[in-house]
N, C-alpha and C. Protein backbone atom coordinates (compact mmCIF):
# COMPACT_ATOMS: atom_id res chain seq x y z
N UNK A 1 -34.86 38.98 -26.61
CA UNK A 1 -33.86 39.44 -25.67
C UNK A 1 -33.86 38.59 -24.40
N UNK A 2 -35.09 38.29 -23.68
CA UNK A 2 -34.93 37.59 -22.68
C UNK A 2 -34.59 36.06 -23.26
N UNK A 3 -34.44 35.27 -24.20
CA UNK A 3 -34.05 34.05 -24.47
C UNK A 3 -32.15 34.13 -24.87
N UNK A 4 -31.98 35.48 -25.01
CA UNK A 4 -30.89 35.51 -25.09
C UNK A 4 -30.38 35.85 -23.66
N UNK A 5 -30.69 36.22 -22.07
CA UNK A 5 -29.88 36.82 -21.23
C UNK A 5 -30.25 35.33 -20.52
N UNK A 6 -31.43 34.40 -20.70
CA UNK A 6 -31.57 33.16 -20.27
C UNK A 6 -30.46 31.75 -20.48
N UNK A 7 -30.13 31.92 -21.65
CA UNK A 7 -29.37 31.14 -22.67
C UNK A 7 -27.82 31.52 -21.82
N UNK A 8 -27.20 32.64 -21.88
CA UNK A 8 -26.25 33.46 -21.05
C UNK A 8 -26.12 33.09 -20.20
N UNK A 9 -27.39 33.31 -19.20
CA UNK A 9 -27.32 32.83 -17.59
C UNK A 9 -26.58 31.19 -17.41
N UNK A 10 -27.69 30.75 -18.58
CA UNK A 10 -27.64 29.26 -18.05
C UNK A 10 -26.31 28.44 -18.76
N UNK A 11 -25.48 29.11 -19.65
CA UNK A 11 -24.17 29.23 -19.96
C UNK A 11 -22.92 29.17 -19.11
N UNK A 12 -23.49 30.14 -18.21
CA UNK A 12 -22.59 30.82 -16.97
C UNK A 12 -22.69 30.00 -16.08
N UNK A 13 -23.43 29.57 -15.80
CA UNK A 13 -23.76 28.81 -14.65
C UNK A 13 -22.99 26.97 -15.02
N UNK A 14 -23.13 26.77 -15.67
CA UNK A 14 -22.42 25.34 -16.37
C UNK A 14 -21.08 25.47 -16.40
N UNK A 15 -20.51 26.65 -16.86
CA UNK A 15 -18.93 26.77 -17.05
C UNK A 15 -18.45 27.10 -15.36
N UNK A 16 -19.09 27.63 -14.49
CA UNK A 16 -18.79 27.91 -12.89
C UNK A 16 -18.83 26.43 -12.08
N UNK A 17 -19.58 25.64 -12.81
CA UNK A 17 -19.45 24.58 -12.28
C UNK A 17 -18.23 23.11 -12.72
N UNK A 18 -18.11 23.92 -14.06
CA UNK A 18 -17.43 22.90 -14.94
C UNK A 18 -16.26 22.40 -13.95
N UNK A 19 -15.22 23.54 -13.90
CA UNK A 19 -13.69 23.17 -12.84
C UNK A 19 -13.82 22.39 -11.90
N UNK A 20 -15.35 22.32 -11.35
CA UNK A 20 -15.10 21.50 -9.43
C UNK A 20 -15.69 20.11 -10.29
N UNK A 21 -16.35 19.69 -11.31
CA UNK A 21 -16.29 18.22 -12.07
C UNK A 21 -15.27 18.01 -12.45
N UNK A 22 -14.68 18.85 -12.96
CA UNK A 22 -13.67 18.05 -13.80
C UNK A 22 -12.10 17.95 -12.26
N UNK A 23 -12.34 18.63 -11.44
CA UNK A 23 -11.60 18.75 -10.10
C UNK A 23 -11.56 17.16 -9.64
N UNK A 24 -12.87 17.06 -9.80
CA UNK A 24 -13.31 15.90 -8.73
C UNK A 24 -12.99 14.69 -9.61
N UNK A 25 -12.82 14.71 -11.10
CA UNK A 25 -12.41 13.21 -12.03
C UNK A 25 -11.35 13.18 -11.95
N UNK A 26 -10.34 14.19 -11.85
CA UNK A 26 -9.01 14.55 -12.06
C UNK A 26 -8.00 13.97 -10.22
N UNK A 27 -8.61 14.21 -9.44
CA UNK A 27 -8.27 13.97 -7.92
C UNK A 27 -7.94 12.12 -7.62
N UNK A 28 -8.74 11.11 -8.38
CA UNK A 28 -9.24 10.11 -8.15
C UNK A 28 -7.99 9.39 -7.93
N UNK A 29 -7.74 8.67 -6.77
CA UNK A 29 -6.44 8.06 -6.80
C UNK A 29 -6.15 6.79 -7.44
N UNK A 30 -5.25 6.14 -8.00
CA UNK A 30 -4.68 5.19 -9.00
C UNK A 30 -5.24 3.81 -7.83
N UNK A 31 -5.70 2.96 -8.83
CA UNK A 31 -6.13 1.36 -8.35
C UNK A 31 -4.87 0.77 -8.04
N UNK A 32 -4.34 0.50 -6.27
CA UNK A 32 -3.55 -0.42 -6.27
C UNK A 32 -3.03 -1.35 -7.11
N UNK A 33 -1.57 -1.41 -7.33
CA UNK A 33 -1.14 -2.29 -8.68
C UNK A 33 -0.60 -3.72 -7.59
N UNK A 34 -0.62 -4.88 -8.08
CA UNK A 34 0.32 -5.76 -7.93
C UNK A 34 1.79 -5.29 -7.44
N UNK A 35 2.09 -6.15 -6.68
CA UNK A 35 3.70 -6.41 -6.34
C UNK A 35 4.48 -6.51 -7.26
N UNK A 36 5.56 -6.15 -7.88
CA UNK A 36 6.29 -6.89 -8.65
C UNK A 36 7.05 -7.68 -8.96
N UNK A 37 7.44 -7.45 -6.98
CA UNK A 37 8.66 -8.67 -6.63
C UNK A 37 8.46 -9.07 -5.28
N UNK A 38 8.54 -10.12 -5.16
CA UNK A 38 7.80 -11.41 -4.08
C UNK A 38 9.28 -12.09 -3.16
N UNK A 39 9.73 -11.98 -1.73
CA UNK A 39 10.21 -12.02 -1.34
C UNK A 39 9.75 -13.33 0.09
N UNK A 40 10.63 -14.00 0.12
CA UNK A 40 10.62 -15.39 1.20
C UNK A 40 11.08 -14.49 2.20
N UNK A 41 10.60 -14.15 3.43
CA UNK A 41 11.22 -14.14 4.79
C UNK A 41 10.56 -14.98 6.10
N UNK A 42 11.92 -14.48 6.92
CA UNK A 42 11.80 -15.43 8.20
C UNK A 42 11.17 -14.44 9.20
N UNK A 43 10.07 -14.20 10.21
CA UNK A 43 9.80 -13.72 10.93
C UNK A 43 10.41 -13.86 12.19
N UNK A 44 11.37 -13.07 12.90
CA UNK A 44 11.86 -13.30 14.25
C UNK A 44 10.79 -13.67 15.17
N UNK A 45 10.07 -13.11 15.50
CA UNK A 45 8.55 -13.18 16.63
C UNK A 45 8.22 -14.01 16.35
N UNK A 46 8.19 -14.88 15.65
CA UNK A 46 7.03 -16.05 15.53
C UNK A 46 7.71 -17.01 14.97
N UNK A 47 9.17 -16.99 14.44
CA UNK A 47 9.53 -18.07 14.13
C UNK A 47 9.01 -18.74 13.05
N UNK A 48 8.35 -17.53 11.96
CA UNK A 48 7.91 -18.72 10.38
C UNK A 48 8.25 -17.72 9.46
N UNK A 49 8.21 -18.61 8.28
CA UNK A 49 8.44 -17.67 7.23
C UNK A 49 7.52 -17.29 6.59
N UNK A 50 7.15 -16.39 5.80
CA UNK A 50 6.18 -15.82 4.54
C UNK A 50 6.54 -15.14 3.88
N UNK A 51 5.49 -14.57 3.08
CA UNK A 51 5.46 -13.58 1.80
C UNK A 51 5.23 -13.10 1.47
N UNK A 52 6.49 -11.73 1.42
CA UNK A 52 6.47 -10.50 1.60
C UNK A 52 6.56 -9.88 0.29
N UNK A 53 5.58 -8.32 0.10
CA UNK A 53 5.99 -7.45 -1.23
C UNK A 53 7.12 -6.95 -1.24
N UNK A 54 7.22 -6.31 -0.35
CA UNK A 54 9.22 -5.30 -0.01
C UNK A 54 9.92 -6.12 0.75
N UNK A 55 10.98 -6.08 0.10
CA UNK A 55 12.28 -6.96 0.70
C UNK A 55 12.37 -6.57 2.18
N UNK A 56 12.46 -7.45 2.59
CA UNK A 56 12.77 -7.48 4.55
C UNK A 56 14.13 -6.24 5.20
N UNK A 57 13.63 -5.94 5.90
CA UNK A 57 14.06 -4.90 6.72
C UNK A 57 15.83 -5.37 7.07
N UNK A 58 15.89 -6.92 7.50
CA UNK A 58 17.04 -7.48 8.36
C UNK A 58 16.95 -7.56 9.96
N UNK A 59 15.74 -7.02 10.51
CA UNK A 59 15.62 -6.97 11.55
C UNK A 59 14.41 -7.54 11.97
N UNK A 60 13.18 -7.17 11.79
CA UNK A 60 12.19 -7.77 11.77
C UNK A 60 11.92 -9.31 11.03
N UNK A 61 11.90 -8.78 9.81
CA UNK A 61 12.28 -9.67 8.63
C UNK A 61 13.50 -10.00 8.04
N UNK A 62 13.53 -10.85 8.08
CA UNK A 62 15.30 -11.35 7.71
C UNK A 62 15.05 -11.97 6.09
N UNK A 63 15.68 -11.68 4.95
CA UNK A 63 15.33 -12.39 3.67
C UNK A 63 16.28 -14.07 3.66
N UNK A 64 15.14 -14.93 3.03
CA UNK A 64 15.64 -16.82 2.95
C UNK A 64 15.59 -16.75 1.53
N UNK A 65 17.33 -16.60 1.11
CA UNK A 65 17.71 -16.96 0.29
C UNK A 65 18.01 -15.89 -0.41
N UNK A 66 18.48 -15.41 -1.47
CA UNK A 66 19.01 -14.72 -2.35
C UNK A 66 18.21 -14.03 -3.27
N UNK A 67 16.99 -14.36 -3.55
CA UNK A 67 16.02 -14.25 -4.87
C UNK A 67 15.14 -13.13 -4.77
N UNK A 68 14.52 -12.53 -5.66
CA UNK A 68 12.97 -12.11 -5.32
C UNK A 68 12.42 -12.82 -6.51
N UNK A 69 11.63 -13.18 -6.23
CA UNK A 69 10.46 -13.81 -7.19
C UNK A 69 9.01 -12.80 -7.94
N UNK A 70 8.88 -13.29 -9.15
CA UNK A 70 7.96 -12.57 -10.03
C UNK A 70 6.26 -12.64 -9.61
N UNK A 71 6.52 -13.99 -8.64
CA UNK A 71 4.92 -14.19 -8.59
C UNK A 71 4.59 -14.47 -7.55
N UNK A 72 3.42 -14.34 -6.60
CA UNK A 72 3.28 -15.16 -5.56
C UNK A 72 3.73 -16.64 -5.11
N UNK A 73 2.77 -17.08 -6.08
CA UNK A 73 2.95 -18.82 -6.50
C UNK A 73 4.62 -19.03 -6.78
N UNK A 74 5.41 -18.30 -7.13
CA UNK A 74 6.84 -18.51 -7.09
C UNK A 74 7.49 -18.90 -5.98
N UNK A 75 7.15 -17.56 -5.06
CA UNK A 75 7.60 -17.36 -3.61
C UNK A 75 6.97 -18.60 -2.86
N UNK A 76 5.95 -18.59 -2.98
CA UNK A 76 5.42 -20.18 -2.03
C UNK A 76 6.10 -21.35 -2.69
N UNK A 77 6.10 -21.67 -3.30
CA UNK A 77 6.89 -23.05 -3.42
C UNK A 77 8.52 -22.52 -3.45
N UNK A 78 9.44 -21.80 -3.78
CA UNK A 78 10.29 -21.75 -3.02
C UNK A 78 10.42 -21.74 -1.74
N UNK A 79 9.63 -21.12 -0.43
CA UNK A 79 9.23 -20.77 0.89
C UNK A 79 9.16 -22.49 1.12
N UNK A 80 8.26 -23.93 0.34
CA UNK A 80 8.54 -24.66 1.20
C UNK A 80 9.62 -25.35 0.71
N UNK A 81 10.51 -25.08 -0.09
CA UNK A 81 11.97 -25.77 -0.49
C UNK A 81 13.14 -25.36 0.77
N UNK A 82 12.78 -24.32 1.21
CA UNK A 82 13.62 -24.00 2.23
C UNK A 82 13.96 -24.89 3.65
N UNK A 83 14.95 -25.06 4.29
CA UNK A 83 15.40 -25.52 5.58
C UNK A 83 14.37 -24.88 6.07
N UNK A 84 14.71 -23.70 6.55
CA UNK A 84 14.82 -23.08 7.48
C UNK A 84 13.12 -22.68 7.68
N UNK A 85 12.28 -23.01 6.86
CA UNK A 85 10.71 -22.65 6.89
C UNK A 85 10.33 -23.66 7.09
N UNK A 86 10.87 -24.76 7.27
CA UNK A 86 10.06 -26.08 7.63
C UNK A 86 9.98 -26.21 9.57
N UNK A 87 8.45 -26.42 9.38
CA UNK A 87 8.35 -26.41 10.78
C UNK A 87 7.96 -27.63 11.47
């Protein structure tokens, strides 16, 4: 009898805890993904261009040229084909 109210106890006690583990695997926030689209802009303040994840505002950031690009390495060598980024 007592290996059976032991067995019970220690039953009970595992399943009271189970919800706040499985709480705490379930909460975990997603690993930053990549950009998907790579954007040339011109910075007003400073007068250069770079490369941006979200397309430019129009105010801050103004977008050079028409495109968004798939890759970083895209956006930089378009960025120095440009006029207007050459300094």
């Amino acid at each position: 009898m007592k290996k059976f109210v032991a067995i019970a106890l220690a039953a009970a006690m595992a399943a009271s805890t189970m919800p706040a583990a499985m709480a705490a695997t379930t909460t975990k926030k997603p690993a930053p993904q990549a950009a998907s689209h790579y954007y040339v802009a011109h910075n007003a303040k400073s007068n250069a261009c770079e490369i941006v994840s979200e397309k430019p505002d129009g105010k801050t950031l103004t977008m050079v040229g028409k495109n968004f690009y798939k890759s970083e390495a895209d956006a930089t060598q378009a960025m120095h084909r440009f006029k207007s980024c050459k300094a």
